[in-house]
Protein backbone atom coordinates (compact mmCIF):
# COMPACT_ATOMS: atom_id res chain seq x y z
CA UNK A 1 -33.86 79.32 12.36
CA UNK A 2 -34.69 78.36 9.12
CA UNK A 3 -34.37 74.57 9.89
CA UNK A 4 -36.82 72.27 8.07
CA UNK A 5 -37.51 69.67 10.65
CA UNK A 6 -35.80 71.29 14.35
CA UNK A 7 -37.34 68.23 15.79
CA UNK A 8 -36.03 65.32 13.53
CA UNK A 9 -32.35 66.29 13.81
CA UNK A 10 -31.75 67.13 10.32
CA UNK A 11 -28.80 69.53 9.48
CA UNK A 12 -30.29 73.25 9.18
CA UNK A 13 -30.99 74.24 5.85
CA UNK A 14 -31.08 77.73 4.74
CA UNK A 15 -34.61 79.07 4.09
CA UNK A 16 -33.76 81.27 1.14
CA UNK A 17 -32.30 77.76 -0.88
CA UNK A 18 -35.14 77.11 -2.97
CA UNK A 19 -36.96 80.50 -2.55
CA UNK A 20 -38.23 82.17 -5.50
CA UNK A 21 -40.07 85.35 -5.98
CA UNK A 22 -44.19 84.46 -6.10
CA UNK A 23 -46.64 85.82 -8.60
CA UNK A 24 -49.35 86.92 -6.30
CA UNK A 25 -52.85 88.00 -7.95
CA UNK A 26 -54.95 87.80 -4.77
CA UNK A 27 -54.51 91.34 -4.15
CA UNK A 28 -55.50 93.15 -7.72
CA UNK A 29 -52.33 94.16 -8.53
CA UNK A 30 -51.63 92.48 -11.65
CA UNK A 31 -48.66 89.75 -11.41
CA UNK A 32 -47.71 92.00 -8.17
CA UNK A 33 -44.48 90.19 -7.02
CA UNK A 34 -44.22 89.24 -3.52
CA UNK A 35 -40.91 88.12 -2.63
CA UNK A 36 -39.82 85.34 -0.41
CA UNK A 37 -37.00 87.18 2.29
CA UNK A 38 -33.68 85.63 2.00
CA UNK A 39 -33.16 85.92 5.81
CA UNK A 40 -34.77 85.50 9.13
CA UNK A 41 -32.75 88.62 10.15
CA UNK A 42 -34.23 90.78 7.63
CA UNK A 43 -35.56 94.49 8.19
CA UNK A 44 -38.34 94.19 10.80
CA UNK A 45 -41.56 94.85 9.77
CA UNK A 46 -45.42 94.47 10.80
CA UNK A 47 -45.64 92.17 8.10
CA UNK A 48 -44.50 88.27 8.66
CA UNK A 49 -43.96 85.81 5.95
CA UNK A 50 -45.26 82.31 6.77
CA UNK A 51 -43.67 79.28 5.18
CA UNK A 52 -43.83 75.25 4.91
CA UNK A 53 -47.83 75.75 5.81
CA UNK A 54 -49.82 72.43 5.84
CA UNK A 55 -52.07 72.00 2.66
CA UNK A 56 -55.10 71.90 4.60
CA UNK A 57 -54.59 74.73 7.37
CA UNK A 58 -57.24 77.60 7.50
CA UNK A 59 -57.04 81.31 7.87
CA UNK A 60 -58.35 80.96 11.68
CA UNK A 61 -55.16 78.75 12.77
CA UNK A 62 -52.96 80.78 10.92
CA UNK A 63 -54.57 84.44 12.76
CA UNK A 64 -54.07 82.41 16.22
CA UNK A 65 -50.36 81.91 15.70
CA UNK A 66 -49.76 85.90 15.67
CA UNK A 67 -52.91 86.50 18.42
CA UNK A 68 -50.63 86.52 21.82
CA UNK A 69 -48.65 88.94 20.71
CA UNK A 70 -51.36 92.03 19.71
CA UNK A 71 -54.16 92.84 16.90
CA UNK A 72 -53.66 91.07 13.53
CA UNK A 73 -55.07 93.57 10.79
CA UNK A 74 -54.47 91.79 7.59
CA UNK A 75 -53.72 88.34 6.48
CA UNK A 76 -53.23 87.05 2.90
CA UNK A 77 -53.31 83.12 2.01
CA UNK A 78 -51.26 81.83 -1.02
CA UNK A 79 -53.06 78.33 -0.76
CA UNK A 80 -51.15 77.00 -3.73
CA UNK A 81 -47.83 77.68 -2.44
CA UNK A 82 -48.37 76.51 1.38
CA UNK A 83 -47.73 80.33 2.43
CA UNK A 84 -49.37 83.49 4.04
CA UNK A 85 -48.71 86.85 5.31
CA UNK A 86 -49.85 87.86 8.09
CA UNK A 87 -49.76 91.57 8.97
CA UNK A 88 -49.70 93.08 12.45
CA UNK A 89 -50.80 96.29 13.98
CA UNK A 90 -47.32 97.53 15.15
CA UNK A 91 -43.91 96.71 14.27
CA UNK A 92 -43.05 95.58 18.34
CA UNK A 93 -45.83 93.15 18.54
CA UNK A 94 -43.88 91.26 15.15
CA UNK A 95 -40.80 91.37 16.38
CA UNK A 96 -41.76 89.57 19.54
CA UNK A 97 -43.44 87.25 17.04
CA UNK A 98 -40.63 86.34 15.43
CA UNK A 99 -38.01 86.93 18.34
CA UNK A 100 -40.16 84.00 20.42
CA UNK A 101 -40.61 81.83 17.32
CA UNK A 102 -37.02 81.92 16.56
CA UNK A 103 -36.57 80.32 19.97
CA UNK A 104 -39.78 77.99 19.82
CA UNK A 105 -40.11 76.35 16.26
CA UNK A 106 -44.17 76.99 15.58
CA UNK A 107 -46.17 73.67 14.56
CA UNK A 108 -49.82 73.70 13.02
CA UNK A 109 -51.24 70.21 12.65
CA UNK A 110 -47.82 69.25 14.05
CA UNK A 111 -45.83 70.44 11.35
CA UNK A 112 -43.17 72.45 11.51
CA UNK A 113 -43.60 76.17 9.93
CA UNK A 114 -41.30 79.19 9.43
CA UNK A 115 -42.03 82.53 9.97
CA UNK A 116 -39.51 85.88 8.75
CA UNK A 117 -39.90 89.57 8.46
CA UNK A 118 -41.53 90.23 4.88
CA UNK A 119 -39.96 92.49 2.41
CA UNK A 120 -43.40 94.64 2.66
CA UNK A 121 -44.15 96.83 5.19
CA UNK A 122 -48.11 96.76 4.45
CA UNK A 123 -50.50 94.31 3.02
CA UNK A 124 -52.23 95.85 0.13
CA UNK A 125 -55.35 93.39 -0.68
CA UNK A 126 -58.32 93.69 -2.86
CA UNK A 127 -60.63 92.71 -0.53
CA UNK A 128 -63.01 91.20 -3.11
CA UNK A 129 -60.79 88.70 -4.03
CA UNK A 130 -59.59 88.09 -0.71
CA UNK A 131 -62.65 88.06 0.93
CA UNK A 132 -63.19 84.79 3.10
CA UNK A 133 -59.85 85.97 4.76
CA UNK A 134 -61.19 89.30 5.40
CA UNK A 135 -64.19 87.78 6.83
CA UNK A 136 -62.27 85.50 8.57
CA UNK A 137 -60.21 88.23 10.34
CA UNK A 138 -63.12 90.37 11.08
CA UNK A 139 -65.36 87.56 12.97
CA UNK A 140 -61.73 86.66 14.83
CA UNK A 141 -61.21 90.41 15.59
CA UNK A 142 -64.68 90.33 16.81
CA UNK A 143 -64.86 87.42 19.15
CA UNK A 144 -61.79 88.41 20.87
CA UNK A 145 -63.24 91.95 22.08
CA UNK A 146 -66.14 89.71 23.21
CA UNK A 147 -63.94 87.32 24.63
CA UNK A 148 -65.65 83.97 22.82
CA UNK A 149 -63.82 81.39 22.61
CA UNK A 150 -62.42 80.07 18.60
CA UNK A 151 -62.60 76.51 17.13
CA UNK A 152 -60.55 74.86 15.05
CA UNK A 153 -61.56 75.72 11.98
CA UNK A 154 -64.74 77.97 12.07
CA UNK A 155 -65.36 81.03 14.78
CA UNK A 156 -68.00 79.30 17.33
CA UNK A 157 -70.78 81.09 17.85
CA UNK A 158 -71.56 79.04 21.26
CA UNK A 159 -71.31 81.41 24.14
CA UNK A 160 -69.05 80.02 27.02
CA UNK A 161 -69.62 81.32 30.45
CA UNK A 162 -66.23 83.56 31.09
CA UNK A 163 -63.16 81.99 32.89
CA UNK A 164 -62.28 83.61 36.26
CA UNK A 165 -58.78 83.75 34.98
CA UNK A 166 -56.07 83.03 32.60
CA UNK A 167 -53.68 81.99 34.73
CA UNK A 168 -53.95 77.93 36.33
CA UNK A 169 -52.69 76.13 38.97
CA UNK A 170 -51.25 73.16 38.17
CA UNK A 171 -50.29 69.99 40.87
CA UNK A 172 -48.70 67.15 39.30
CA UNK A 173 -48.98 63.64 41.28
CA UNK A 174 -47.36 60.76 40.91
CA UNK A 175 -44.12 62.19 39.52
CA UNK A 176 -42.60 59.00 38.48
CA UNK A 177 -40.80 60.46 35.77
CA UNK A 178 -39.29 64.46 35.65
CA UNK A 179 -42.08 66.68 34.19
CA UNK A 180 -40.21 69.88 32.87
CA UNK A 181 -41.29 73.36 31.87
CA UNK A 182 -40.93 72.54 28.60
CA UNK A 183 -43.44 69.76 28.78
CA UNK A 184 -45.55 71.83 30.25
CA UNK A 185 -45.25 73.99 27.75
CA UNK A 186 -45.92 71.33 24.92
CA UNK A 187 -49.30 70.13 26.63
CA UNK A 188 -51.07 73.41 27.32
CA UNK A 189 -50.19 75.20 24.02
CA UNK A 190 -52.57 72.61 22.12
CA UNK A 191 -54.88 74.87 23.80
CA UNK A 192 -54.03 78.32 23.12
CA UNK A 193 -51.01 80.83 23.48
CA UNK A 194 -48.90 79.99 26.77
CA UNK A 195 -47.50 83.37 27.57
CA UNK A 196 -45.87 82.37 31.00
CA UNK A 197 -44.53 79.45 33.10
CA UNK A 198 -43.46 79.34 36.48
CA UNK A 199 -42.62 75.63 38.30
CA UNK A 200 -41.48 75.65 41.86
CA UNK A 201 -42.04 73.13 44.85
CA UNK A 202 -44.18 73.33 47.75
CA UNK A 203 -45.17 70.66 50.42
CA UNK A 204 -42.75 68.50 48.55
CA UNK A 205 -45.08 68.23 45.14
CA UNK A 206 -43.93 69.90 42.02
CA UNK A 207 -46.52 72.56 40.80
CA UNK A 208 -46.93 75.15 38.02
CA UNK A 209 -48.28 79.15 37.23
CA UNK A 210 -48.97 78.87 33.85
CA UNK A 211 -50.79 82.12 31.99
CA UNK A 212 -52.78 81.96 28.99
CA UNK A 213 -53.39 84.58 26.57
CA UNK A 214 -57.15 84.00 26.95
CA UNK A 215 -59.58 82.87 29.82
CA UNK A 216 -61.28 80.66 27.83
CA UNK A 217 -57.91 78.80 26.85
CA UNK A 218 -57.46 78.22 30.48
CA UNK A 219 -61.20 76.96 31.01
CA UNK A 220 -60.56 74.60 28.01
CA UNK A 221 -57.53 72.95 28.65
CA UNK A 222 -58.71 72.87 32.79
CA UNK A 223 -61.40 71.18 30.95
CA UNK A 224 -59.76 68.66 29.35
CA UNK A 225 -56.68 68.04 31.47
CA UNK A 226 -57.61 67.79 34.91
CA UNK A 227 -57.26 64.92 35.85
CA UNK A 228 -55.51 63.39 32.93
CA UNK A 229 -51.85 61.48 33.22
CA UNK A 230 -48.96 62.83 31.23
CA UNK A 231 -47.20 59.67 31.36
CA UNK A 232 -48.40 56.11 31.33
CA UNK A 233 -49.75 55.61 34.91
CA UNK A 234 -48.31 58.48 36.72
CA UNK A 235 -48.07 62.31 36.44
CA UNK A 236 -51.31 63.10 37.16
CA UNK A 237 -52.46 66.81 36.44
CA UNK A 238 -54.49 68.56 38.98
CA UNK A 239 -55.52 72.22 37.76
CA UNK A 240 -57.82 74.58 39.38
CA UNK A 241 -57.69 78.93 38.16
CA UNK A 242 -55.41 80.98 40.09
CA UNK A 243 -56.40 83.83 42.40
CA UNK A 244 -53.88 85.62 40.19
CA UNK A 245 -54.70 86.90 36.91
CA UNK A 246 -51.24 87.95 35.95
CA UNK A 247 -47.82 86.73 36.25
CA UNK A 248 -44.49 88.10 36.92
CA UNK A 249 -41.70 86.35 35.58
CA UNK A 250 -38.34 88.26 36.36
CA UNK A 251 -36.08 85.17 34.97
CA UNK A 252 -36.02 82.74 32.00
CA UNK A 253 -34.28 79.72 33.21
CA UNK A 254 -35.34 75.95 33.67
CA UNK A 255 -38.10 77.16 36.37
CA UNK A 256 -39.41 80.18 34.59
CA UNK A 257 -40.40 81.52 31.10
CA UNK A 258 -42.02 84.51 29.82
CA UNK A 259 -42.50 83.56 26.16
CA UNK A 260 -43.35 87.24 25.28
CA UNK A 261 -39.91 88.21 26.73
CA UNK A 262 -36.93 86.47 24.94
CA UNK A 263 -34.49 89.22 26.35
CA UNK A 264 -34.86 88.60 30.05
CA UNK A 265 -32.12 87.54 31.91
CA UNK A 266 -31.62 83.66 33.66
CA UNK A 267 -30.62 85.14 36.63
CA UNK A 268 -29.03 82.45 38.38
CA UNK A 269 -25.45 82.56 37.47
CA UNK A 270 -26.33 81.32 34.14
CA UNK A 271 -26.26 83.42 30.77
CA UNK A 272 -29.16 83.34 29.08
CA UNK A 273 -30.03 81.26 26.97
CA UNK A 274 -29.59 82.15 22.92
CA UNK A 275 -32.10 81.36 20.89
CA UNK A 276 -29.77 79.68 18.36
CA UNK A 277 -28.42 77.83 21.05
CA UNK A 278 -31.67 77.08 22.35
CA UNK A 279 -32.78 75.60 19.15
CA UNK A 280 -29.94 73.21 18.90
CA UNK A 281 -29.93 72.01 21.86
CA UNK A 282 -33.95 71.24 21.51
CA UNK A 283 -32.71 69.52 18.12
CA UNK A 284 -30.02 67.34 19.78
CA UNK A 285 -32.07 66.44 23.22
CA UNK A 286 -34.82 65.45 20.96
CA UNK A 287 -33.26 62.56 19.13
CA UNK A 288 -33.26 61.22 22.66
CA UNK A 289 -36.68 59.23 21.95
CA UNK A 290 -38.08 57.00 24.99
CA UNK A 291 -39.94 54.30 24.36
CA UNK A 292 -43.05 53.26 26.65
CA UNK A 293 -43.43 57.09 27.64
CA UNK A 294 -46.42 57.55 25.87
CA UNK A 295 -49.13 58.66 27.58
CA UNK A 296 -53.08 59.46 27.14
CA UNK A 297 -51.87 63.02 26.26
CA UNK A 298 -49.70 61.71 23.57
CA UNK A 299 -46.37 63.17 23.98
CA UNK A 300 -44.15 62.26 21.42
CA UNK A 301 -41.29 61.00 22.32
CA UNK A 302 -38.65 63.78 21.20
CA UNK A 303 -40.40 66.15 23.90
CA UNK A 304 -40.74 63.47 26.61
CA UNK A 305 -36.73 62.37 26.20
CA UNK A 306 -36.11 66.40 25.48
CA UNK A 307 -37.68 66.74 29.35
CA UNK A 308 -35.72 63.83 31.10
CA UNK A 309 -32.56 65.26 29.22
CA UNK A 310 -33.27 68.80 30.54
CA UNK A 311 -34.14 67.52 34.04
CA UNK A 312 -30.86 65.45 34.32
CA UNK A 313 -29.11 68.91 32.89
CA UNK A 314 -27.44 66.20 29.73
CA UNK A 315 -25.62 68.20 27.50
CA UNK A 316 -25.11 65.13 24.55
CA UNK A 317 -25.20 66.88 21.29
CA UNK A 318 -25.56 64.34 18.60
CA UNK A 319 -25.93 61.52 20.60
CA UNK A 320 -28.82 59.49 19.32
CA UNK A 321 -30.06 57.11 21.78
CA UNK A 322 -32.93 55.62 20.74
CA UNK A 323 -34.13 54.54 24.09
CA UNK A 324 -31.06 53.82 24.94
CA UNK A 325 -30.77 51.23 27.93
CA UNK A 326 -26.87 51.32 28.74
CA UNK A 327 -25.79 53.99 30.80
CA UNK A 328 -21.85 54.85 31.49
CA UNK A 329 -21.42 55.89 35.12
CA UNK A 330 -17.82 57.74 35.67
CA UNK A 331 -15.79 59.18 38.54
CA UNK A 332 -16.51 56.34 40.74
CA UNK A 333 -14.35 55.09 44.02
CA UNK A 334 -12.67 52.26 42.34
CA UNK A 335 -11.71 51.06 46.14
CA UNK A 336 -15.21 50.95 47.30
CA UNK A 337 -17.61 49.98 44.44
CA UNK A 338 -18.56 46.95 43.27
CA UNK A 339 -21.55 45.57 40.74
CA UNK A 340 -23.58 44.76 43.89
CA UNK A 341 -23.46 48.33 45.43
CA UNK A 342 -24.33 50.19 41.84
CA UNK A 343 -27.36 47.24 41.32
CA UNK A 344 -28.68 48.78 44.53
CA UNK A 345 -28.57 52.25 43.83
CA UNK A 346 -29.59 52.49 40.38
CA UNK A 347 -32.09 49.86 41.39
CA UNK A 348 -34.26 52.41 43.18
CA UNK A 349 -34.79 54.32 39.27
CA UNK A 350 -35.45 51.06 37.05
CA UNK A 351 -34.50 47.14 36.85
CA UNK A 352 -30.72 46.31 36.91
CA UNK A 353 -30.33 43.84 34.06
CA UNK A 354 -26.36 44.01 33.73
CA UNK A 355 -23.33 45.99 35.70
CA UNK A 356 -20.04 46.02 34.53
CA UNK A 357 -17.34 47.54 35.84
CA UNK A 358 -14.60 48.38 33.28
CA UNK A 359 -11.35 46.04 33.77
CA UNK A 360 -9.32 48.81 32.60
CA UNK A 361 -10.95 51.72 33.72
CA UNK A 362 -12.32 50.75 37.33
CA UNK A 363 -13.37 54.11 38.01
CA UNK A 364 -16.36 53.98 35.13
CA UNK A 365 -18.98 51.31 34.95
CA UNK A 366 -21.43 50.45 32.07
CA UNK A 367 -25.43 49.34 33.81
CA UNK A 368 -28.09 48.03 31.75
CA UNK A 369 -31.87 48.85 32.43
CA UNK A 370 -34.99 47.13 31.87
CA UNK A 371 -35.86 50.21 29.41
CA UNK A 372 -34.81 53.60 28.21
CA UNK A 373 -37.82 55.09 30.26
CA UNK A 374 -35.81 53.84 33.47
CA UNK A 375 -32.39 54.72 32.54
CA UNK A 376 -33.55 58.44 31.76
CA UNK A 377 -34.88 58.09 35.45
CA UNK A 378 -31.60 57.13 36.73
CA UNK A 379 -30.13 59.17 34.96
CA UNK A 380 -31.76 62.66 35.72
CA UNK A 381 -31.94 61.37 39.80
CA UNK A 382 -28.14 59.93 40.10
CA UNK A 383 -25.72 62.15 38.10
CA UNK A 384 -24.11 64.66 40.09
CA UNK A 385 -24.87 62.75 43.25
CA UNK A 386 -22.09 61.44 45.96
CA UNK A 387 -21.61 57.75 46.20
CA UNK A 388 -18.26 56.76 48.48
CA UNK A 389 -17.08 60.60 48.69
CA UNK A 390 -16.89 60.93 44.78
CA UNK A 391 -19.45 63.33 42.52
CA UNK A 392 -20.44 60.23 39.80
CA UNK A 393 -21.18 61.53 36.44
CA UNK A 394 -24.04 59.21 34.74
CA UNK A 395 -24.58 59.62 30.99
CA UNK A 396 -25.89 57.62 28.36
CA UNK A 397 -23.47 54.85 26.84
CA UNK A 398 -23.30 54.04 22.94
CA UNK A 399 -23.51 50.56 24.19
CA UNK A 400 -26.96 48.98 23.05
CA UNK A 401 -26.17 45.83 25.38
CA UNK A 402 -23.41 44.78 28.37
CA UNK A 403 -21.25 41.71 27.07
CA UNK A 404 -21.53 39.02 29.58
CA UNK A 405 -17.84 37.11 29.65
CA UNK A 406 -16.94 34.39 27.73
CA UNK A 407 -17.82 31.11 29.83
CA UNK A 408 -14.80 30.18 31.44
CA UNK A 409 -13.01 33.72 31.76
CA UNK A 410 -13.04 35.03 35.39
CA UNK A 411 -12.87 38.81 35.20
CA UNK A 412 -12.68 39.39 38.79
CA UNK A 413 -16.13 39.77 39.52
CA UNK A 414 -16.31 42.65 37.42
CA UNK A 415 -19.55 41.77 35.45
CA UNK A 416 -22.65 40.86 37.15
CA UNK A 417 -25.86 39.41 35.63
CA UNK A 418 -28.79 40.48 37.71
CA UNK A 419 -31.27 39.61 34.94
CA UNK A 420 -33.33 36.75 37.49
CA UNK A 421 -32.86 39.00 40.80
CA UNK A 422 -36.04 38.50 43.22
CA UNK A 423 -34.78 42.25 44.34
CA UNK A 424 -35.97 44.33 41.22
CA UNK A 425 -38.62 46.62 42.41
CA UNK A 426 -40.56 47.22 38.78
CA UNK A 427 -41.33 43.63 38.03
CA UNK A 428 -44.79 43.76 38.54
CA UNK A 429 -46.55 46.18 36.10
CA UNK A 430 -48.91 49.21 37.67
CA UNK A 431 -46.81 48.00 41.28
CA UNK A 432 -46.93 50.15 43.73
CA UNK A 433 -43.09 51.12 43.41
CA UNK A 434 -43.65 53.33 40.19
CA UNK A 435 -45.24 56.00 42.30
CA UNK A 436 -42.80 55.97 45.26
CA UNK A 437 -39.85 56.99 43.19
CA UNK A 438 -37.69 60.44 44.13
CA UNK A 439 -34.54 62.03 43.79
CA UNK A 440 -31.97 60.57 46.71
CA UNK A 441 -32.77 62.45 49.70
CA UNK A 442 -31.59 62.86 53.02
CA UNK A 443 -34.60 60.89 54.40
CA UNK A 444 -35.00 57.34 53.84
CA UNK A 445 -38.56 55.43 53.62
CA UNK A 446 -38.19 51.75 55.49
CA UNK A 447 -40.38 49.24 55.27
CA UNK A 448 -41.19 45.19 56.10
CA UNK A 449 -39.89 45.98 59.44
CA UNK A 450 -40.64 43.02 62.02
CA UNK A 451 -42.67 43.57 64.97
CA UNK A 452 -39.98 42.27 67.20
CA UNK A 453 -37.60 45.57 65.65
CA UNK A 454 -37.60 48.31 67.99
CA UNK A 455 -36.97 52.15 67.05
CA UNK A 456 -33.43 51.57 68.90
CA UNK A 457 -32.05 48.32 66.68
CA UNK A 458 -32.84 50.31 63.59
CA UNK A 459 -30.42 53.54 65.00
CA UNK A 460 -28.46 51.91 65.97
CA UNK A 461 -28.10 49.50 62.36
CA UNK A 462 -27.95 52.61 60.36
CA UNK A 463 -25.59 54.42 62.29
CA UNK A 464 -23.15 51.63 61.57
CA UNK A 465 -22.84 52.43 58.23
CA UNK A 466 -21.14 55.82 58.90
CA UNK A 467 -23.34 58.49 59.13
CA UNK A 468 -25.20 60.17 62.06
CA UNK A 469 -29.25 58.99 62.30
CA UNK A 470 -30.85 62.56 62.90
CA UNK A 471 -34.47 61.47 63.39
CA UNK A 472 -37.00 58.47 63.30
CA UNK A 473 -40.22 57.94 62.98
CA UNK A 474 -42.64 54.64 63.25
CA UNK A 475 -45.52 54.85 60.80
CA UNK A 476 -48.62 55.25 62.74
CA UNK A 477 -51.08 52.86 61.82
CA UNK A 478 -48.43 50.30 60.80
CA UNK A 479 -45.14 49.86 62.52
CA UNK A 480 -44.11 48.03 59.62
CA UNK A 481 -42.78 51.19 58.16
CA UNK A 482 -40.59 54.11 59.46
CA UNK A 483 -39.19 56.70 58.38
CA UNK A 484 -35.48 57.53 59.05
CA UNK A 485 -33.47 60.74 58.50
CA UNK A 486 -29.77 61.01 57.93
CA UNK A 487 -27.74 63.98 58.71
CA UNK A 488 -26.61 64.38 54.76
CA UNK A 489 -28.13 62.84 51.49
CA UNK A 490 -24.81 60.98 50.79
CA UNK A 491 -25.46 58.92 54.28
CA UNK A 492 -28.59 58.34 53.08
CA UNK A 493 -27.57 56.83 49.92
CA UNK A 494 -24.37 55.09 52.17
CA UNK A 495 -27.14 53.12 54.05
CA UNK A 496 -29.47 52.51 51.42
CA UNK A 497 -26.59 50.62 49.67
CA UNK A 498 -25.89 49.00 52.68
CA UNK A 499 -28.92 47.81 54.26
CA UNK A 500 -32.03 47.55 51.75
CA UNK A 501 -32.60 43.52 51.50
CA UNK A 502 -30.83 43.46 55.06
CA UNK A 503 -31.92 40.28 57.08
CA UNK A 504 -33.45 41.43 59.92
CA UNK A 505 -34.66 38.58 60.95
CA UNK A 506 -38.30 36.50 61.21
CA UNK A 507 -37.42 35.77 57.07
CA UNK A 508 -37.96 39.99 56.94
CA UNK A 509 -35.58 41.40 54.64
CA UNK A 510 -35.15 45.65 55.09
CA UNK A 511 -36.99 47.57 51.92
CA UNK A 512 -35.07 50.98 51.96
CA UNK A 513 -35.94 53.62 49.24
CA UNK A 514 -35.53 57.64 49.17
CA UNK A 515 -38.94 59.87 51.24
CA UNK A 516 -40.47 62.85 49.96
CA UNK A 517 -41.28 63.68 53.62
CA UNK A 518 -39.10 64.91 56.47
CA UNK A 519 -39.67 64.14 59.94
């Protein structure tokens, strides 16, 4: 809460450390002191003190911050010592203010800023010597009743024809890599107030409610999204306006947010969410970073990493990664698995460089990936799945590397070099494979299938390794590919292990990955 950089990790520091009372003269009162609160927690009031404001930020950008919540009615800039007030029209509409902000650490020109109940309950300016702000507020005051849309800096006069709604539809393609509310949430506030997020799937694609304060937020950032990838190469936006023009959001939880509405409940089993809490964990996930995950929407890192980490559910606190590569897979069946089987399966989220299984601890493995983009994948798709009747836990190691052996010392087979395999599936960059990647499923996607293969051989092949082949299905313009179902997604992930790179004959080795479809 009174953190000076949430998003670089550093320990919290207490806002009221090197807080003096300020001489403030913009308001008549001679020397009229204007203290700094010691505490977020302090008496509410309409009145918010804003601290840690960039040198060059402007009374518009600093009027926007406190616009979702109701009507500002006074705001007073102390350029000199990087701090405002801001005053509201009613004591609820601050509270909410700070109650979300407490939860969501506010940036202008993407730095951090702090924002606490003042010790005044009015602002008392002379407007003569406060008069740009004045003017400021009245022009802002005035284009929202009109609806007009507000630049950076200066209120645009340029008429904009209205949106239908606030509220867009967002599709996201090519989902190579988890996109989470909170990234969501990241993009489209660059645009204006996001008051609400929903995220569900339909017709097996991820989509997204989001409402904006404003229409004209919406049209902009439809504007200048649509169309645009998150990520390098994949996650493509799609965004249309919604027939809706307002959402209900009964639950905040991983799928839905009202950010006007800390108090409501999670609803599914889970308590909600503290905002103290919340804020740490955003701290810790955030030192996460993942390299090569930066996209034409520029991301930075901390959020991208703070995504995978929520979509995998990784609770690490204080484990900085740094794009890691290693990960430490535990609670495996130490009769069944060997470096071949995990090469496979992890194989289908990122290149397999290393596997190791531990000589003392045969249960837990270490793998090394081709990047920390890919082990995040593998991560958020694999942990908590079944492989050989156990749940395997998947987690990022403190290894930065997997030792190879010393020449000469046989270790059982344990460790596995798979740095020159012919079998990784992300060699080639921009291939194909990058946007055919999703979470293990109960339907399997074959493919270089020979013509001489019949629907038959390929039951029958599958349900040899153990589970029960519910449906199949030749592609229809190219019997090269099929799609087969399994009765549970832990056969499916049996006979992936099994059989992708099978010989099947005619030099035609098997290609067996998870389906988004069903048959």
């Amino acid at each position: 809460r009174g953190s000076d950089e949430l998003l670089s990790g550093s320990v919290l520091s207490s806002p009221n450390s090197n807080m003096s009372s300020m001489v403030v003269t913009a308001n008549g009162n001679d020397n009229k002191k204007f203290k700094g609160d010691d505490k977020m927690d302090g008496a509410p009031s309409r009145v918010l003190h804003i601290r840690k404001l960039p040198g060059e930020v402007t009374e518009t950008e600093v009027i926007a911050l406190g616009l979702p919540f109701g009507k500002v009615t006074n705001i007073l800039m102390l350029k000199g010592k990087n701090q405002a007030f801001l005053e509201l029209a009613t004591e609820e509409a601050a509270i909410t203010m700070v109650n979300y902000y407490s939860a969501v650490t506010p940036h202008l020109r993407n730095q951090p800023i702090y924002i606490q109940y003042s010790n005044h309950k009015e602002l008392k300016t002379d407007n003569t010597l406060n008069q740009r702000a004045q003017a400021v507020l009245q022009a802002v005051t005035a284009v929202q009743a009109s609806n007009a849309p507000i630049s950076g800096t200066t209120v645009s006069e340029s008429a904009v024809t209205p949106a239908q709604s606030p509220v867009l539809r967002i599709i996201i393609d090519n989902m190579y890599y988890p996109v989470t509310l909170d990234v969501l949430h990241q993009i489209f506030s660059k645009f204006g107030a996001v008051l609400k997020i929903i995220t569900f799937t339909k017709n097996n694609q991820f989509q997204a409610l989001l409402q904006f304060g404003d229409p004209v937020n919406a049209q902009q950032a439809k504007q200048a999204l649509d169309g645009q990838n998150i990520y390098n190469a994949c996650c493509t936006l799609r965004i249309d306006f919604s027939k809706l023009v307002n959402l209900n959001v009964k639950y905040n939880n991983d799928k839905s947010r009202d950010y006007t509405r800390p108090d409501l409940p999670s609803g599914d089993g889970q308590p909600t969410l503290d905002p103290a809490i919340a804020a740490a964990f955003a701290k810790e996930t955030s030192l996460l970073a993942v390299p090569g995950a930066l996209s034409p929407l520029a991301i930075p890192n901390a959020a991208a990493a703070a995504a995978a980490a929520a979509a995998g559910r990784v609770g690490m606190p204080g484990v900085s990664a740094g794009g890691n590569t290693v990960l430490l897979v535990s609670n495996l069946n130490e009769e069944m698995v060997t470096p071949q089987s995990l090469f496979t399966l992890f194989g289908v989220y990122g290149d397999v460089q290393r596997v190791k299984i531990l000589y003392n601890k045969k249960d837990s493995a270490l793998i090394q990936m081709a990047d920390g983009n890919q082990s995040q994948l593998a991560m958020s798709h694999l942990n908590g799945q079944k492989m050989y009747g156990k749940i395997i836990r998947v987690t990022l190691s403190k290894h930065q590397t997997v030792q190879l052996p010393r020449e000469g010392l046989d270790d059982q087979g344990l460790t596995k070099d798979f740095g020159n395999s012919p079998l990784h599936r992300f060699k080639k960059p921009g291939s194909k494979n990058f946007q055919n990647i999703f979470p293990p499923s109960a339907t399997l996607h074959l493919s270089n299938i020979p013509p001489s293969v019949a629907e038959e051989d390929l039951r029958t092949l599958f349900a040899n390794t153990g589970g029960t082949v519910k449906a199949f299905k030749f592609f229809q313009r190219d019997h090269k590919m099929a799609l087969l179902q399994m009765s549970t997604v832990e056969e499916a992930i049996q006979a992936l292990i099994d059989l992708h790179n099978y010989n099947l004959g005619e030099s035609h080795h098997l290609r067996v990955s998870f389906s988004k479809s069903t048959i």
